[in-house]
C-alpha atoms as a PDB file:
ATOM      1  CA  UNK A   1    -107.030  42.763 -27.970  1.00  0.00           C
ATOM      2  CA  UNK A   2    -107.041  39.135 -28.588  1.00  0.00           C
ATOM      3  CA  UNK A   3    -104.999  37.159 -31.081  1.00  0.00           C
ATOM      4  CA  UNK A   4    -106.632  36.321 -34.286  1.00  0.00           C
ATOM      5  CA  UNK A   5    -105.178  33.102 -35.336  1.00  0.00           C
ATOM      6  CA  UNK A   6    -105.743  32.104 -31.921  1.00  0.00           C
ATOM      7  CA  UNK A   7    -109.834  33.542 -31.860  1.00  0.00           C
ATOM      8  CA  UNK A   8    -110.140  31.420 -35.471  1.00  0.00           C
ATOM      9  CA  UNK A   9    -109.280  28.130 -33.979  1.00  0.00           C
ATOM     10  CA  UNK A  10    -111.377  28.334 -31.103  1.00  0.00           C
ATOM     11  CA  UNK A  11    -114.043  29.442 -33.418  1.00  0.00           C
ATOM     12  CA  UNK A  12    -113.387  26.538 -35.834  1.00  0.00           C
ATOM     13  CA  UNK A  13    -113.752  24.144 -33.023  1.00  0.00           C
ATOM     14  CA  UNK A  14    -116.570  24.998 -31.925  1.00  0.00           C
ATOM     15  CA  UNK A  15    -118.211  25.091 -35.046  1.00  0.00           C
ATOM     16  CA  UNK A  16    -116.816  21.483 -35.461  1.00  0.00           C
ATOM     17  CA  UNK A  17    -118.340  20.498 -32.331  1.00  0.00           C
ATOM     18  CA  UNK A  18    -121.914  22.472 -32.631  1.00  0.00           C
ATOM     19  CA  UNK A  19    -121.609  19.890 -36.313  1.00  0.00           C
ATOM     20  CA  UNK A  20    -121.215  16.968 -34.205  1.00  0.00           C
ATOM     21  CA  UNK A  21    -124.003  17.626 -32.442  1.00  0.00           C
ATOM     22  CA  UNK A  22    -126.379  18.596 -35.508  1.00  0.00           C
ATOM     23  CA  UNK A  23    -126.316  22.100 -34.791  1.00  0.00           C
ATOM     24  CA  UNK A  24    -126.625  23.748 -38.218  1.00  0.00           C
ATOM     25  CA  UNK A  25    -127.537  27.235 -36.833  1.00  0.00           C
ATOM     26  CA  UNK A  26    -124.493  27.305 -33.982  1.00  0.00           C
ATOM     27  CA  UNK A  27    -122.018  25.575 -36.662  1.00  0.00           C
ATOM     28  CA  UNK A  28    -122.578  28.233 -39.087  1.00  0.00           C
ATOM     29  CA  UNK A  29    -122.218  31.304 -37.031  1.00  0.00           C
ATOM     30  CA  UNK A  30    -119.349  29.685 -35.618  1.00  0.00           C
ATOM     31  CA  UNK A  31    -117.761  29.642 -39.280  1.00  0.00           C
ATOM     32  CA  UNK A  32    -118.483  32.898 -40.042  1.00  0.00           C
ATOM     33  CA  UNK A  33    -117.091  34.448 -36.793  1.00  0.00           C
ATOM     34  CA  UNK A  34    -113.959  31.729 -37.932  1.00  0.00           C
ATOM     35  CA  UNK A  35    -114.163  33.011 -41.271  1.00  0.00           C
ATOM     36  CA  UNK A  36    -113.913  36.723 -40.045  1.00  0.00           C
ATOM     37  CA  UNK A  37    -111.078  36.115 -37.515  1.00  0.00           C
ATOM     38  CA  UNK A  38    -109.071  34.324 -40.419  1.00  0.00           C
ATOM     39  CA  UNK A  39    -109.223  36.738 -42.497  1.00  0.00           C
ATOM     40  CA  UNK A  40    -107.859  39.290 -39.538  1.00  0.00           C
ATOM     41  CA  UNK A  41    -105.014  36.929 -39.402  1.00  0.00           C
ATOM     42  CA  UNK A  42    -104.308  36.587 -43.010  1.00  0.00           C
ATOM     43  CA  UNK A  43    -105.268  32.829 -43.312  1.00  0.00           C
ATOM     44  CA  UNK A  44    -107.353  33.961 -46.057  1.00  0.00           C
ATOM     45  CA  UNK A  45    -107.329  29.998 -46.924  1.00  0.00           C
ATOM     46  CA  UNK A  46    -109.282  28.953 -43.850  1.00  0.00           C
ATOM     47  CA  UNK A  47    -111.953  32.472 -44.068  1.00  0.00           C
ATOM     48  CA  UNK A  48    -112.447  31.400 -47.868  1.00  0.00           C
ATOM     49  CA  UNK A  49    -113.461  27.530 -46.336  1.00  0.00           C
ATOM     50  CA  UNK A  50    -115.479  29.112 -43.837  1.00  0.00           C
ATOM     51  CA  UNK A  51    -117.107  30.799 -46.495  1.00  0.00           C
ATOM     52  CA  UNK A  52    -117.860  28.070 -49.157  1.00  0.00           C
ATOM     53  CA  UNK A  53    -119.458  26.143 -45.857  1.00  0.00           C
ATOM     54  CA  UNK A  54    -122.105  28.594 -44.821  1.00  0.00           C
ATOM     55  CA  UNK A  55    -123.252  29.169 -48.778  1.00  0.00           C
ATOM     56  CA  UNK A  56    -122.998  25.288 -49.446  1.00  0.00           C
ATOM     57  CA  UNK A  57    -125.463  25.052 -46.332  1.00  0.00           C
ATOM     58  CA  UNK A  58    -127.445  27.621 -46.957  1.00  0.00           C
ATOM     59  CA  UNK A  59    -127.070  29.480 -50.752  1.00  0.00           C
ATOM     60  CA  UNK A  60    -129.018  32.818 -49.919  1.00  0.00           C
ATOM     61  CA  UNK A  61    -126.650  33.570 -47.051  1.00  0.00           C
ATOM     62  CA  UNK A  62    -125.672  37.045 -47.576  1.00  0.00           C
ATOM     63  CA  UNK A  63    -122.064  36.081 -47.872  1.00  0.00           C
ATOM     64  CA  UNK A  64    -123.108  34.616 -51.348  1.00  0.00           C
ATOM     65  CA  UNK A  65    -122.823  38.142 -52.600  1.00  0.00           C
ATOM     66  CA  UNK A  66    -119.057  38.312 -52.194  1.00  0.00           C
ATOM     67  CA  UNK A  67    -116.398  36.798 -54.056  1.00  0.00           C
ATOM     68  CA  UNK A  68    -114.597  36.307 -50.968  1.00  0.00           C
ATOM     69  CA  UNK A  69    -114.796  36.961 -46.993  1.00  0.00           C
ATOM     70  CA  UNK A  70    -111.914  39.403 -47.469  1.00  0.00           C
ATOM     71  CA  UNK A  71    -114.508  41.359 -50.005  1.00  0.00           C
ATOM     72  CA  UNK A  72    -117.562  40.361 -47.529  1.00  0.00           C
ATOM     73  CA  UNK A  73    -115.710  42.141 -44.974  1.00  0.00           C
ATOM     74  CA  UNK A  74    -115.693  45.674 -46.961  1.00  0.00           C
ATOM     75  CA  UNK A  75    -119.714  45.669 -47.508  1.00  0.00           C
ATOM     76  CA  UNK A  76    -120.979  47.618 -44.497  1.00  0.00           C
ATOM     77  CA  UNK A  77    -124.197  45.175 -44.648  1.00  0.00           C
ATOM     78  CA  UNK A  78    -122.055  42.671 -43.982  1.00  0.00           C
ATOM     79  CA  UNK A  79    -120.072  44.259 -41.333  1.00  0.00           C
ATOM     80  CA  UNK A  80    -123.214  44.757 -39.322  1.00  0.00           C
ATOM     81  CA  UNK A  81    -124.028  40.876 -39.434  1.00  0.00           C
ATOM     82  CA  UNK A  82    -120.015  40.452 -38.473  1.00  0.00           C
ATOM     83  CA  UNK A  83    -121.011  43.010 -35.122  1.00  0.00           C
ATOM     84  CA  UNK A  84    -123.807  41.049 -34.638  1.00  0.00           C
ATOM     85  CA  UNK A  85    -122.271  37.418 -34.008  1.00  0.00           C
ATOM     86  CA  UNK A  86    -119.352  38.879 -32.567  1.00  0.00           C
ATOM     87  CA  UNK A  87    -121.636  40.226 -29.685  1.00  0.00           C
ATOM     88  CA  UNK A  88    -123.636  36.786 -29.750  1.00  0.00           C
ATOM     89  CA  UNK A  89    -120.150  34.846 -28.791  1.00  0.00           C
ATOM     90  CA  UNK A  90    -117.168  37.209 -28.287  1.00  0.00           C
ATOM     91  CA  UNK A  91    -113.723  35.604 -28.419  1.00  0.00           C
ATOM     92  CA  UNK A  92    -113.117  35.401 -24.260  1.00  0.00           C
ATOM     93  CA  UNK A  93    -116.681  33.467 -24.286  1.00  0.00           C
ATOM     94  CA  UNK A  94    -115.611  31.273 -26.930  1.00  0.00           C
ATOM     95  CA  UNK A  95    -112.360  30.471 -25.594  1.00  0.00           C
ATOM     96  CA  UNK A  96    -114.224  30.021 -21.858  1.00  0.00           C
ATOM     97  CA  UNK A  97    -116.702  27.409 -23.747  1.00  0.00           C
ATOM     98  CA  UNK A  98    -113.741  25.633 -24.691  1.00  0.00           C
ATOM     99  CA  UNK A  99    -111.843  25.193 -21.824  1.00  0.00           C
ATOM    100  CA  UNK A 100    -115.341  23.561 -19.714  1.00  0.00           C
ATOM    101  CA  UNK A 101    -114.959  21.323 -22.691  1.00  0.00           C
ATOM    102  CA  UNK A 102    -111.399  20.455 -21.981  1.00  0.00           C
ATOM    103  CA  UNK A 103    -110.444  22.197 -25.404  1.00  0.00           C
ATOM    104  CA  UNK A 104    -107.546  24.530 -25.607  1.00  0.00           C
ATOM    105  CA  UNK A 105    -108.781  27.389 -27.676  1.00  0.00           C
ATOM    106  CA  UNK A 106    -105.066  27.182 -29.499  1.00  0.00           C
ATOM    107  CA  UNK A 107    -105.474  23.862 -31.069  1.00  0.00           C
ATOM    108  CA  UNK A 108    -104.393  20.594 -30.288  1.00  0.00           C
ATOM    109  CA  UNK A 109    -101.330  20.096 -32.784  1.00  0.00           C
ATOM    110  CA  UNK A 110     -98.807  23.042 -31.736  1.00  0.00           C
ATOM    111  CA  UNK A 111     -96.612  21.587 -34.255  1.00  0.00           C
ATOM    112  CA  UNK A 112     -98.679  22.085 -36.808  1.00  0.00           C
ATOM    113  CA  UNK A 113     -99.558  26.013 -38.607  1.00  0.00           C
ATOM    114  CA  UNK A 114    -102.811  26.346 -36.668  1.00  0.00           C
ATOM    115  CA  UNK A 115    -104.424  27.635 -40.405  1.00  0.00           C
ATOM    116  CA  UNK A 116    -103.263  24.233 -41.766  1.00  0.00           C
ATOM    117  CA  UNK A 117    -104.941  22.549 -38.938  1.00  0.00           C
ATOM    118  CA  UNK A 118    -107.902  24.356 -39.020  1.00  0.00           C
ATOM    119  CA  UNK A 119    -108.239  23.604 -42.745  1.00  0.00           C
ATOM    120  CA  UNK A 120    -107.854  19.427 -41.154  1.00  0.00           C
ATOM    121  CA  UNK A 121    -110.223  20.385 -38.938  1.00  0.00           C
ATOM    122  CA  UNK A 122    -113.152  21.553 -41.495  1.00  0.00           C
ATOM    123  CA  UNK A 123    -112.901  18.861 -43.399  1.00  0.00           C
ATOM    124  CA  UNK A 124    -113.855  17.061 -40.988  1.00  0.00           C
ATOM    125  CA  UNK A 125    -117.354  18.724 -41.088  1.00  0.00           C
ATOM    126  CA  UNK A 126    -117.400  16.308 -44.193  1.00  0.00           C
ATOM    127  CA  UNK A 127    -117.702  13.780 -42.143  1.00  0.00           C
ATOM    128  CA  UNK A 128    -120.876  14.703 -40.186  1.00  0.00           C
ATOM    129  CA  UNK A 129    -123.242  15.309 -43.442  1.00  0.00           C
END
C-alpha cells in the first residue's frame, strides 16, 4: 500500500510537467489521479483544485456532475473512470517516471505541508495557458 500524500505529489508533478510540455490529455489524467489520491489523504483542498482544472479545461468532463471529488468519488461511474487511470499510471510507475526525471516523487520543499506545496505547484499550471 502506498502513501497517499506521497502518490498526490508525484501525481501533481507530473501533471505540471505533461503542462509544460502542452500535454492537455497527460496533464489532466494526471490531476484527476492527483485529485483522487488527495482526497485519500484528506487534502480535500488540493483534490477540489484538481477538480476545478480538469472542468475549466474541459466542462463536459464527467467530474462536472459532482459538487466535489470527495462526492465524485461515491458515484460508481466515476469510480470506474478512477480504476481506469489508476491502471493507465499506477503510483510505483509514476513515482519510477519521476525519479528518470531526477524528481523525488515526495516534493522538493520537505519543509513545507506537501498539500500546501502542491496547491504552489498548480498554480503554476497558470502559468503555462
Amino acid at each position: 500500500m502506498h502513501d497517499h500524500e506521497i502518490a498526490m505529489s508525484a501525481y501533481v508533478q507530473l501533471a505540471v510537467i505533461s503542462g509544460q510540455k502542452n500535454q492537455a490529455p497527460a496533464r489532466d489524467r494526471f490531476l484527476l489521479l492527483a485529485g483522487i489520491e488527495a482526497c485519500h489523504a484528506g487534502w480535500l483542498d488540493v483534490a477540489n483544485e484538481c477538480r476545478a482544472r480538469i472542468i475549466s479545461a474541459n466542462p463536459a468532463h464527467q467530474l462536472h456532475l459532482h459538487a466535489t471529488m470527495a462526492d465524485a468519488l461515491r458515484d460508481p461511474d466515476f469510480q470506474q473512470l478512477a480504476a481506469k487511470w489508476e491502471r493507465y499510471c499506477p503510483f510505483e510507475q509514476a513515482e519510477h517516471l519521476l525519479m528518470q526525471l531526477g524528481r523525488s516523487p515526495e516534493g522538493d520543499e520537505p519543509d513545507t505541508p506537501r498539500g500546501e506545496r502542491m496547491l504552489q505547484l498548480l498554480t503554476s499550471l497558470d502559468d503555462e495557458s
